[in-house]
N, C-alpha and C. Protein backbone atom coordinates (compact mmCIF):
# COMPACT_ATOMS: atom_id res chain seq x y z
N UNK A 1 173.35 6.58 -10.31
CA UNK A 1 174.69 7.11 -10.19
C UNK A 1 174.64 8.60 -10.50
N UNK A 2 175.77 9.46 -9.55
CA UNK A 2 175.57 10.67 -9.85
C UNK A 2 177.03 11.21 -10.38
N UNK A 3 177.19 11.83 -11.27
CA UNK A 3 178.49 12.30 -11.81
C UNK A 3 178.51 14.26 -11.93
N UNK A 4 179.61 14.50 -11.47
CA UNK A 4 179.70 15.84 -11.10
C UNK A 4 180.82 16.31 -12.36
N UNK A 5 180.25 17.38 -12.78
CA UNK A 5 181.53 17.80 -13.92
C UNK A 5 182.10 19.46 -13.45
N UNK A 6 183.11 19.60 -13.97
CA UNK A 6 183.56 20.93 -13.57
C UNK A 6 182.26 22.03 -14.35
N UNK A 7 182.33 23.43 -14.42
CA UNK A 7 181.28 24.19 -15.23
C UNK A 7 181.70 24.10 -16.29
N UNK A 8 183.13 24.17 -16.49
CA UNK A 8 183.84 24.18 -17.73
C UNK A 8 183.65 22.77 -18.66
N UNK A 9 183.31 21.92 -18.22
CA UNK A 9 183.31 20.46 -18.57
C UNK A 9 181.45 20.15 -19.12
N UNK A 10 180.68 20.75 -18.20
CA UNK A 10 179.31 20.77 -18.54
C UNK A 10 178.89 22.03 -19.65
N UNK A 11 179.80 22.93 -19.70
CA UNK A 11 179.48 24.02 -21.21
C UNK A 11 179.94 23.16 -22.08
N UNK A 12 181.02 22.33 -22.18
CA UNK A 12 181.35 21.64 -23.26
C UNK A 12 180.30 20.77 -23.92
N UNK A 13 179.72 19.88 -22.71
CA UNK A 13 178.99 18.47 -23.11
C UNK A 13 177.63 19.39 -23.58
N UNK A 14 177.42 21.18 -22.80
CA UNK A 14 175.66 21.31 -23.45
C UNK A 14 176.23 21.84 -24.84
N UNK A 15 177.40 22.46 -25.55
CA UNK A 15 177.39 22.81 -26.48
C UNK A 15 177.17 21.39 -27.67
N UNK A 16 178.15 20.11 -27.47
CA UNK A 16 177.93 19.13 -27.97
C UNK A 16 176.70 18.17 -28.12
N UNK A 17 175.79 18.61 -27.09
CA UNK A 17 174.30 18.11 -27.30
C UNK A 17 173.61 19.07 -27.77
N UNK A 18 173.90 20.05 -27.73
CA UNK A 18 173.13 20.70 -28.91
C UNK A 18 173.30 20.22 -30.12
N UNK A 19 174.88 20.89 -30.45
CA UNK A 19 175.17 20.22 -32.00
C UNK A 19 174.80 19.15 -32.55
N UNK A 20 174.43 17.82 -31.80
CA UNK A 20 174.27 16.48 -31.90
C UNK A 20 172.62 16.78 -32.15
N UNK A 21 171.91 17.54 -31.75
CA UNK A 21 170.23 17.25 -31.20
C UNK A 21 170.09 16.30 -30.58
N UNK A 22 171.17 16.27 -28.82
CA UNK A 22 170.74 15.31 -28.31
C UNK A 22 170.65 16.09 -27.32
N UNK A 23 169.64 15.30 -25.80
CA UNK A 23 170.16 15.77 -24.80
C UNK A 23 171.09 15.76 -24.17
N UNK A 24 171.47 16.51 -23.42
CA UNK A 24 172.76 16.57 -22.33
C UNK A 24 173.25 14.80 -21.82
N UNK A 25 171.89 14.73 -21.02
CA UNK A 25 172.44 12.80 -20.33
C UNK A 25 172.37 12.22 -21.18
N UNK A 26 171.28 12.44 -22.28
CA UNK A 26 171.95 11.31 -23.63
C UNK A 26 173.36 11.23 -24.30
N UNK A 27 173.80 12.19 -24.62
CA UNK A 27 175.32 12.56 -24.94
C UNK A 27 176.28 11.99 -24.25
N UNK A 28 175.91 12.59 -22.93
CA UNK A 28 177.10 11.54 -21.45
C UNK A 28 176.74 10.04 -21.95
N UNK A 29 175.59 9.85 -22.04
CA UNK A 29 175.83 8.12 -21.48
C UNK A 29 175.91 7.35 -22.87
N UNK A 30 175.82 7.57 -24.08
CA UNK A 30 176.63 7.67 -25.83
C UNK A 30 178.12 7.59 -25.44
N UNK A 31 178.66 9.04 -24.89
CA UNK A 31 180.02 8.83 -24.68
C UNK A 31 180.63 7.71 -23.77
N UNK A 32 179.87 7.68 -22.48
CA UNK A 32 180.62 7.09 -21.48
C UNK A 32 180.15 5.00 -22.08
N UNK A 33 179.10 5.13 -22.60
CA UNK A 33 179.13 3.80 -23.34
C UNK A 33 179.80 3.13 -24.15
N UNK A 34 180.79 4.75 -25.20
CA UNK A 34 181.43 3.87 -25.98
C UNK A 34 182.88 4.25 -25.26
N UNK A 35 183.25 4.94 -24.18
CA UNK A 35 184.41 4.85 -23.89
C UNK A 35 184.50 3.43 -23.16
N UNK A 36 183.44 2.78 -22.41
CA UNK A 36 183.83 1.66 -21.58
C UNK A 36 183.72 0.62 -22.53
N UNK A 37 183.13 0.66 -23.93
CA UNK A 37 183.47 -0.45 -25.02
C UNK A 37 184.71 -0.53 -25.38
N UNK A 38 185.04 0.88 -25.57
CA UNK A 38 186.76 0.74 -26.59
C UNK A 38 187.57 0.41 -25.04
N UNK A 39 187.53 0.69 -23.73
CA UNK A 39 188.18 0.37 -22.30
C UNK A 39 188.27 -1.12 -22.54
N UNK A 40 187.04 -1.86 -22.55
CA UNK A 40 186.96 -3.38 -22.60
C UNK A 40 187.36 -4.08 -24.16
N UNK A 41 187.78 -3.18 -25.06
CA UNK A 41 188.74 -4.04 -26.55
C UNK A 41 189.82 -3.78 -26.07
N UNK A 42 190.52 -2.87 -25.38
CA UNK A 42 191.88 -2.92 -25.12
C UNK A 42 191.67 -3.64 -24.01
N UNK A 43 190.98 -4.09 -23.31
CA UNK A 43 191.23 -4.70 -22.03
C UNK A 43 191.87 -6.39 -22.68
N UNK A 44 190.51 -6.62 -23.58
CA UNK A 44 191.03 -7.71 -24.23
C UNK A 44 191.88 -8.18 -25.42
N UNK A 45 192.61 -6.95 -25.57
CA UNK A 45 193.75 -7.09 -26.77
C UNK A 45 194.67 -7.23 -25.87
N UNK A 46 194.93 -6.51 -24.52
CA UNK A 46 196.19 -6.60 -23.77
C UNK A 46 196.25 -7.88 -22.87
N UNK A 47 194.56 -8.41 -22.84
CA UNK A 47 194.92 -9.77 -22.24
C UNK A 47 195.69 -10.89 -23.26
N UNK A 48 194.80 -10.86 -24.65
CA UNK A 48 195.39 -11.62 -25.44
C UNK A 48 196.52 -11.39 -25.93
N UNK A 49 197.05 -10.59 -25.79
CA UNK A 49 198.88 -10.11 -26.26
C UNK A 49 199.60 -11.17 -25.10
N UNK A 50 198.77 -10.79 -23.81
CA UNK A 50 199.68 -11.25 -22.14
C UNK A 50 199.76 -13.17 -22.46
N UNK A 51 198.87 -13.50 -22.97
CA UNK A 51 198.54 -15.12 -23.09
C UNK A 51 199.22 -15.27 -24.16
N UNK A 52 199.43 -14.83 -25.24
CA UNK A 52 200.43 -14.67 -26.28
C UNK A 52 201.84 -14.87 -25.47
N UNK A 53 202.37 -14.05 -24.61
CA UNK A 53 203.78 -14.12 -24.32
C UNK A 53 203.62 -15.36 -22.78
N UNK A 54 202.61 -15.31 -22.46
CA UNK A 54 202.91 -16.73 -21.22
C UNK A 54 203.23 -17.92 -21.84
N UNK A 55 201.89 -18.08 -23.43
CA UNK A 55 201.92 -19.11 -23.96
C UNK A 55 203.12 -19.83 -24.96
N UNK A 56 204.04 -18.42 -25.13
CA UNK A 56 205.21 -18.74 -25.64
C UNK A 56 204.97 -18.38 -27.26
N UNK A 57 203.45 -18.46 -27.41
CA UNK A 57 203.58 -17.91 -29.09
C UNK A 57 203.98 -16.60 -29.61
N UNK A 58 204.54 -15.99 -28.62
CA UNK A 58 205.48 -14.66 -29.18
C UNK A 58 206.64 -14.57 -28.12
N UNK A 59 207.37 -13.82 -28.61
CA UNK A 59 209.34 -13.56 -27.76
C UNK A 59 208.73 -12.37 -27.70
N UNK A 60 208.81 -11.94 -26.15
CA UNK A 60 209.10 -10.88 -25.70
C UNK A 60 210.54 -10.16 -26.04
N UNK A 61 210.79 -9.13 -26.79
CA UNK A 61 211.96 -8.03 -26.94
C UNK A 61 212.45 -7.12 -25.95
N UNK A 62 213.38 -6.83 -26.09
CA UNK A 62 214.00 -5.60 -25.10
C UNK A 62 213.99 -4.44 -25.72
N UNK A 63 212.89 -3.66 -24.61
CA UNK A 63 212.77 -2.11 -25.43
C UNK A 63 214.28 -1.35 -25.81
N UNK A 64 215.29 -1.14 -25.10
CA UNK A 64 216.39 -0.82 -25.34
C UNK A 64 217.19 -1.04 -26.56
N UNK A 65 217.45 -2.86 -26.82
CA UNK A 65 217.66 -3.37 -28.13
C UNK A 65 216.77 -2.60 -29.02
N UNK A 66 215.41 -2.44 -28.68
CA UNK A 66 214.67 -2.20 -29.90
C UNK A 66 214.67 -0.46 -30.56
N UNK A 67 214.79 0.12 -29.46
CA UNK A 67 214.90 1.49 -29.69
C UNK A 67 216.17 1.78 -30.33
N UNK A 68 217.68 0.71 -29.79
CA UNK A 68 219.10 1.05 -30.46
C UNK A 68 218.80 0.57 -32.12
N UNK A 69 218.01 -0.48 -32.77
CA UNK A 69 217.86 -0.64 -33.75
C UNK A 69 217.39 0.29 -34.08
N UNK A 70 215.99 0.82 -33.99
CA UNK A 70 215.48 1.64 -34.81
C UNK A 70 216.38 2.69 -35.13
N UNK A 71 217.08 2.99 -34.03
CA UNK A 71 218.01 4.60 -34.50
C UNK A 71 218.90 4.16 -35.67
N UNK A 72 219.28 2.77 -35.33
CA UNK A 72 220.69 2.67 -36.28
C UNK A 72 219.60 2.80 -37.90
N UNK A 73 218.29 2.19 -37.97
CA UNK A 73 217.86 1.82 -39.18
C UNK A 73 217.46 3.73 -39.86
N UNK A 74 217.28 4.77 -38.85
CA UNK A 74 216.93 5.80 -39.21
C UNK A 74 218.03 6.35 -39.49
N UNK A 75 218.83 6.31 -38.81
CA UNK A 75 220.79 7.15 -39.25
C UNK A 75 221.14 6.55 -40.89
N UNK A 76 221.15 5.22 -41.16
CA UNK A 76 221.05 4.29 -42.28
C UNK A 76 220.24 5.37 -43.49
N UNK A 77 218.92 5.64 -43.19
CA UNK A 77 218.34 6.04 -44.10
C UNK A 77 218.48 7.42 -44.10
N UNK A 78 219.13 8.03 -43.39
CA UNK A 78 219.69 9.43 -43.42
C UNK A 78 220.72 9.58 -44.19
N UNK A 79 221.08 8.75 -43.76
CA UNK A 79 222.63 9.43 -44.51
C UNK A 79 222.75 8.15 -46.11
N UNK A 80 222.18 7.70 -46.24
CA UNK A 80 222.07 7.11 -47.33
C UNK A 80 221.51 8.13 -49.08
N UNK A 81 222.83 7.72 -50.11
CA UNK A 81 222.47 8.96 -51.08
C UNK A 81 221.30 8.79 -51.65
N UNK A 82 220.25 9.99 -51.99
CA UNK A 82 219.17 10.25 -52.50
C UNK A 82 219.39 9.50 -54.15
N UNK A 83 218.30 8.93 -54.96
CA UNK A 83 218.61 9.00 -56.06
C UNK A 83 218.06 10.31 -56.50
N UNK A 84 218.22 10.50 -57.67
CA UNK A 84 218.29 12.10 -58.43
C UNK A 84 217.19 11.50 -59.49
């Protein structure tokens, strides 16, 4: 596989393999290894959230409801008196 970076994008990755004492493609493929690990934990936190709400073991909420609560619970603690 061949991957093309801007110049601006490849000064970055040789300054960071320096700093590291790594090489350049070692650095890329470190990074791009652990970005497609943490890609595939959210892949499978958002599956298991999705089987969570098919399976009925959680109630889906309404963002709207949920956002009008939070404001009311932040106005609440606004204007509520400080103790001294």
């Amino acid at each position: 596989m061949e991957v093309h970076f801007t110049p601006e994008l490849e000064e970055k990755l040789t300054e960071l393999a320096v700093q590291a004492g790594l090489g350049t493609d070692e650095l890329v493929h470190d990074v791009v290894a652990g970005y497609v690990e943490e890609l595939a934990d959210v892949r499978r936190m958002l599956d298991g959230r999705y089987d969570d709400l098919e399976n009925g073991r959680v109630k889906a909420i309404d963002g709207e409801t949920f956002f009008e609560d939070l404001r009311r619970r932040e106005d609440e603690l606004l204007t509520k008196p400080q103790p001294q």
